[in-house]
C-alpha atoms as a PDB file:
ATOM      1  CA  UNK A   1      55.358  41.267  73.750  1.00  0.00           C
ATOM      2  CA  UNK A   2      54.704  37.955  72.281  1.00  0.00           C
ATOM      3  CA  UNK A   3      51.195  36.412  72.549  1.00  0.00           C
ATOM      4  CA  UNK A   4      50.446  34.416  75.398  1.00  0.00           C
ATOM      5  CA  UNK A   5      49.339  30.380  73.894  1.00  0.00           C
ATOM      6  CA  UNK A   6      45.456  29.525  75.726  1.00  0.00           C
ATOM      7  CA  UNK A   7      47.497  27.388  78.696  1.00  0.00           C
ATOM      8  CA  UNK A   8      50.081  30.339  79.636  1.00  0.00           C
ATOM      9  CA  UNK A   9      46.856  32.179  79.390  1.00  0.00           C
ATOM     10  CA  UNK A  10      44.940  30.239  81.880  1.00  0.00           C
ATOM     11  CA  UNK A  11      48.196  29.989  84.190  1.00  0.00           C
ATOM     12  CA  UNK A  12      48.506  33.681  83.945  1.00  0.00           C
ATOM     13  CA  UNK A  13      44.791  34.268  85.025  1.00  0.00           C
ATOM     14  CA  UNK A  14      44.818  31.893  88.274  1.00  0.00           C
ATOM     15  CA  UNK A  15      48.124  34.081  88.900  1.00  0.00           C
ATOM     16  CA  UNK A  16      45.815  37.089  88.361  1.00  0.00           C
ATOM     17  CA  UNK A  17      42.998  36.533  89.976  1.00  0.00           C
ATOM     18  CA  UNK A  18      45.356  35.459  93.370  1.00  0.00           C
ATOM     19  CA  UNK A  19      46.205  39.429  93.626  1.00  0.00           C
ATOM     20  CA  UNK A  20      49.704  38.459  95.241  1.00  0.00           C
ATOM     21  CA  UNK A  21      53.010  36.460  94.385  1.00  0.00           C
ATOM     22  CA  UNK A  22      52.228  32.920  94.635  1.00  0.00           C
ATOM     23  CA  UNK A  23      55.273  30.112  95.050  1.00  0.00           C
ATOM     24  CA  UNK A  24      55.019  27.327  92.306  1.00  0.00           C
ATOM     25  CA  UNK A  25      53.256  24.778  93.829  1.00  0.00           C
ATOM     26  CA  UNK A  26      50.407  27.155  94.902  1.00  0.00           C
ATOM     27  CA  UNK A  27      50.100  27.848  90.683  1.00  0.00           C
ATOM     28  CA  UNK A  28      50.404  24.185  90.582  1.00  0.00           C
ATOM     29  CA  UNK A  29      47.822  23.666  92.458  1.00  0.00           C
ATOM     30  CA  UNK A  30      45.432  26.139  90.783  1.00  0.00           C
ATOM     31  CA  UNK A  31      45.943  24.396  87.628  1.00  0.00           C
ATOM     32  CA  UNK A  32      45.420  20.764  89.003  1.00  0.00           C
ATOM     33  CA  UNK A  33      42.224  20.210  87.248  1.00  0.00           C
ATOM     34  CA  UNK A  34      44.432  20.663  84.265  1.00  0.00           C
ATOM     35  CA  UNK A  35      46.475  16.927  85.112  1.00  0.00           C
ATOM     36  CA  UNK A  36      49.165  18.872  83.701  1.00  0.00           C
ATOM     37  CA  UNK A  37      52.668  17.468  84.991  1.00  0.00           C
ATOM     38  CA  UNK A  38      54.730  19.813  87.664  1.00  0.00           C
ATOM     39  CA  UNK A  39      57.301  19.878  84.456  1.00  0.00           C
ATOM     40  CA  UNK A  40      54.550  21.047  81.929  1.00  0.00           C
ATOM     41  CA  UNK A  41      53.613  23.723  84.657  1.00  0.00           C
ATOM     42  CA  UNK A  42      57.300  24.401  84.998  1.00  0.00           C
ATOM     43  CA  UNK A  43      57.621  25.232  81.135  1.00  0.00           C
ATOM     44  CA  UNK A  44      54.565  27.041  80.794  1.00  0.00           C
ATOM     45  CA  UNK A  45      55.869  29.609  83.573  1.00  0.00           C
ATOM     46  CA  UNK A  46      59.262  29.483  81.883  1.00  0.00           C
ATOM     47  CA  UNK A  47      57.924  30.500  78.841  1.00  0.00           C
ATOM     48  CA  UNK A  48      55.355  33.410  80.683  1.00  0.00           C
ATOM     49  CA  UNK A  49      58.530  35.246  82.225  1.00  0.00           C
ATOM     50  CA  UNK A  50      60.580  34.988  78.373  1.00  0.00           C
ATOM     51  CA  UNK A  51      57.769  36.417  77.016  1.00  0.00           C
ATOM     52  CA  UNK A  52      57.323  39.074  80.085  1.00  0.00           C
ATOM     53  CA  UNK A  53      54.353  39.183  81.813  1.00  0.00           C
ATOM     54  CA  UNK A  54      55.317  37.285  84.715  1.00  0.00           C
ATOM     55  CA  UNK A  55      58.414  38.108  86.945  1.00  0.00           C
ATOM     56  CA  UNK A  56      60.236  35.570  89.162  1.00  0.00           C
ATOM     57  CA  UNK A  57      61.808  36.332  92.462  1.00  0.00           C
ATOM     58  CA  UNK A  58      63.641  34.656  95.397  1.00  0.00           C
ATOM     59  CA  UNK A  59      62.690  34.840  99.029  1.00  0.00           C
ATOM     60  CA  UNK A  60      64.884  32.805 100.333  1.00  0.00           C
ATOM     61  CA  UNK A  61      65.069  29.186  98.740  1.00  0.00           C
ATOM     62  CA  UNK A  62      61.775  30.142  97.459  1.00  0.00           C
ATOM     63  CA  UNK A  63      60.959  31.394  94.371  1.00  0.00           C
ATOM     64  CA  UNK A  64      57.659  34.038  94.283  1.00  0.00           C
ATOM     65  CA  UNK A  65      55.871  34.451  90.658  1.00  0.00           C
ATOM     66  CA  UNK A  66      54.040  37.208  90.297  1.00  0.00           C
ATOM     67  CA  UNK A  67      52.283  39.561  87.043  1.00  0.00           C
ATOM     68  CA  UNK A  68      54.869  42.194  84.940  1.00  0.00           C
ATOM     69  CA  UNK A  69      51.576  43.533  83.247  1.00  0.00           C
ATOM     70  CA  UNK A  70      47.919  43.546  84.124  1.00  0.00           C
ATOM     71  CA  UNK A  71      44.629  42.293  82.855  1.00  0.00           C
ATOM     72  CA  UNK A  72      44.059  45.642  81.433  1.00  0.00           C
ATOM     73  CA  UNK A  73      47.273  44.572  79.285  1.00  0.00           C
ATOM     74  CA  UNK A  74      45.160  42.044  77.432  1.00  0.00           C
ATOM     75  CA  UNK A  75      41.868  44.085  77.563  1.00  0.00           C
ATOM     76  CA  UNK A  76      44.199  46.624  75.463  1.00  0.00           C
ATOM     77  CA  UNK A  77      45.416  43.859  73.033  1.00  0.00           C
ATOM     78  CA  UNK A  78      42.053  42.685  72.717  1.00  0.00           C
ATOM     79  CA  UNK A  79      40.741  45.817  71.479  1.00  0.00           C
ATOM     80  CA  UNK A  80      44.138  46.638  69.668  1.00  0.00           C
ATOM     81  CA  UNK A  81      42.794  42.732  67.955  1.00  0.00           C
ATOM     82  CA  UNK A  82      39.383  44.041  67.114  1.00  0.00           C
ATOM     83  CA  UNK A  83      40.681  47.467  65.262  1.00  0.00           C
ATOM     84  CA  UNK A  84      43.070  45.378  63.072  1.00  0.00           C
ATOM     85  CA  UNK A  85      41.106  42.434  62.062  1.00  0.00           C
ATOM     86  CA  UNK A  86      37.679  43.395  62.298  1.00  0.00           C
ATOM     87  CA  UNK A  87      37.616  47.423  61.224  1.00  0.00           C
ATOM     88  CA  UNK A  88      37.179  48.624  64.196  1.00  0.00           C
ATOM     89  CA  UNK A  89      33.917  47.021  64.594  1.00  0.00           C
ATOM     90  CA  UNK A  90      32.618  44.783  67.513  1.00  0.00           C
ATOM     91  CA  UNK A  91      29.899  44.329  65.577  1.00  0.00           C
ATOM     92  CA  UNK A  92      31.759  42.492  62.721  1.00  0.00           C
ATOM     93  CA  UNK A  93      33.817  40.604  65.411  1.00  0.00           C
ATOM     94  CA  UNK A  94      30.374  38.973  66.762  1.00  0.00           C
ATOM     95  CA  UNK A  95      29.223  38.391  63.656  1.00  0.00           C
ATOM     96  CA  UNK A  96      32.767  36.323  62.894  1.00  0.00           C
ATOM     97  CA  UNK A  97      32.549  34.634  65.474  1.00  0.00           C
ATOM     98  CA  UNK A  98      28.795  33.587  64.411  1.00  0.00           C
ATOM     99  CA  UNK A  99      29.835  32.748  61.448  1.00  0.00           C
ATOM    100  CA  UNK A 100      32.928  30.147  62.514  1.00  0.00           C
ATOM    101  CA  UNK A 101      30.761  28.374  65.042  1.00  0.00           C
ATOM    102  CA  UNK A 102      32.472  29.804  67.921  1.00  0.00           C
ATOM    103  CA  UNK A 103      29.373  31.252  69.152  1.00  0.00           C
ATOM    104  CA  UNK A 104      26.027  29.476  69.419  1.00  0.00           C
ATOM    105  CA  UNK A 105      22.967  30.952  69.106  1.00  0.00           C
ATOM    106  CA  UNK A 106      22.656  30.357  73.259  1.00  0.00           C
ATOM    107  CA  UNK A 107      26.074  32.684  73.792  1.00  0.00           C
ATOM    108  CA  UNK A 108      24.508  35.186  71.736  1.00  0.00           C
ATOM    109  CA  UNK A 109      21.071  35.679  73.894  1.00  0.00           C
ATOM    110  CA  UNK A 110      23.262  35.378  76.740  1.00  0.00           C
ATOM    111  CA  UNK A 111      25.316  38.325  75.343  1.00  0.00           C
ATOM    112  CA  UNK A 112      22.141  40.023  74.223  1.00  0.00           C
ATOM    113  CA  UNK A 113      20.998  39.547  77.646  1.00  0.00           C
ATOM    114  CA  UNK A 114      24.383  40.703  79.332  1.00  0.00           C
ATOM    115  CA  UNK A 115      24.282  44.147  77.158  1.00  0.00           C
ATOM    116  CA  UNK A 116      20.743  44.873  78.001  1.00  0.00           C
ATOM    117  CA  UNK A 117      21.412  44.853  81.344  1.00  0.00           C
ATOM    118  CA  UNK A 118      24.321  47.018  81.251  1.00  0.00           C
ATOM    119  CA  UNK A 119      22.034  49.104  78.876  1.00  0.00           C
ATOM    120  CA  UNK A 120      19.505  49.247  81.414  1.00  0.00           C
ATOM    121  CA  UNK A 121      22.286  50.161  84.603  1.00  0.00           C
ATOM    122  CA  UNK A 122      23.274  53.624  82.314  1.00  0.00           C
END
């Protein structure tokens, strides 16, 4: 499967996090604070079924998107990421992150804070 681009991504999320088939206008209306046009929408989702992770299907005159794959798709392709480019090592991945200013110093005591609390859960 092709990579999803950071807008089908955040389509494909709303979709997600609805847990059912939604009709295009309900997606278009999850993605309003976007002010993306109905025809940008309409491409995006285009492009999401061609790549397959969303299916399309009528109900009448209506057409009902809903998910191929599942978030644990990407949680897989995201790890799958980590082992090629980073050795295996989440560590490193951080640290890259760091390193190309995609991460402040703030996300990383929020992350230090997230882990310890997981830590402390175990």
């Amino acid at each position: 499967m092709k990579d999803l681009s950071e807008s089908e991504l955040e389509i494909m999320v709303k979709i997600w996090d609805a847990g059912r088939p939604l009709r295009f206008e309900e997606i278009f209306d999850l993605v309003r604070e976007k002010e993306w046009t109905e025809a940008t929408v309409r491409t995006f989702i285009l492009r999401i079924i061609k790549k397959g992770y969303l299916q399309s299907e009528k109900s009448g005159k209506i057409s009902l998107y809903s998910p191929r794959v599942s978030r644990k798709y990407l949680d897989h392709q995201g790890k799958s990421f980590i082992n090629k480019l980073y050795d295996d090592s989440v560590e490193n991945f951080i640290a890259g992150l760091y390193q190309n200013n995609a991460l402040s110093k703030q996300d990383l005591r929020e992350l230090k804070d997230y882990l310890e609390e997981i830590l402390q859960e175990s």
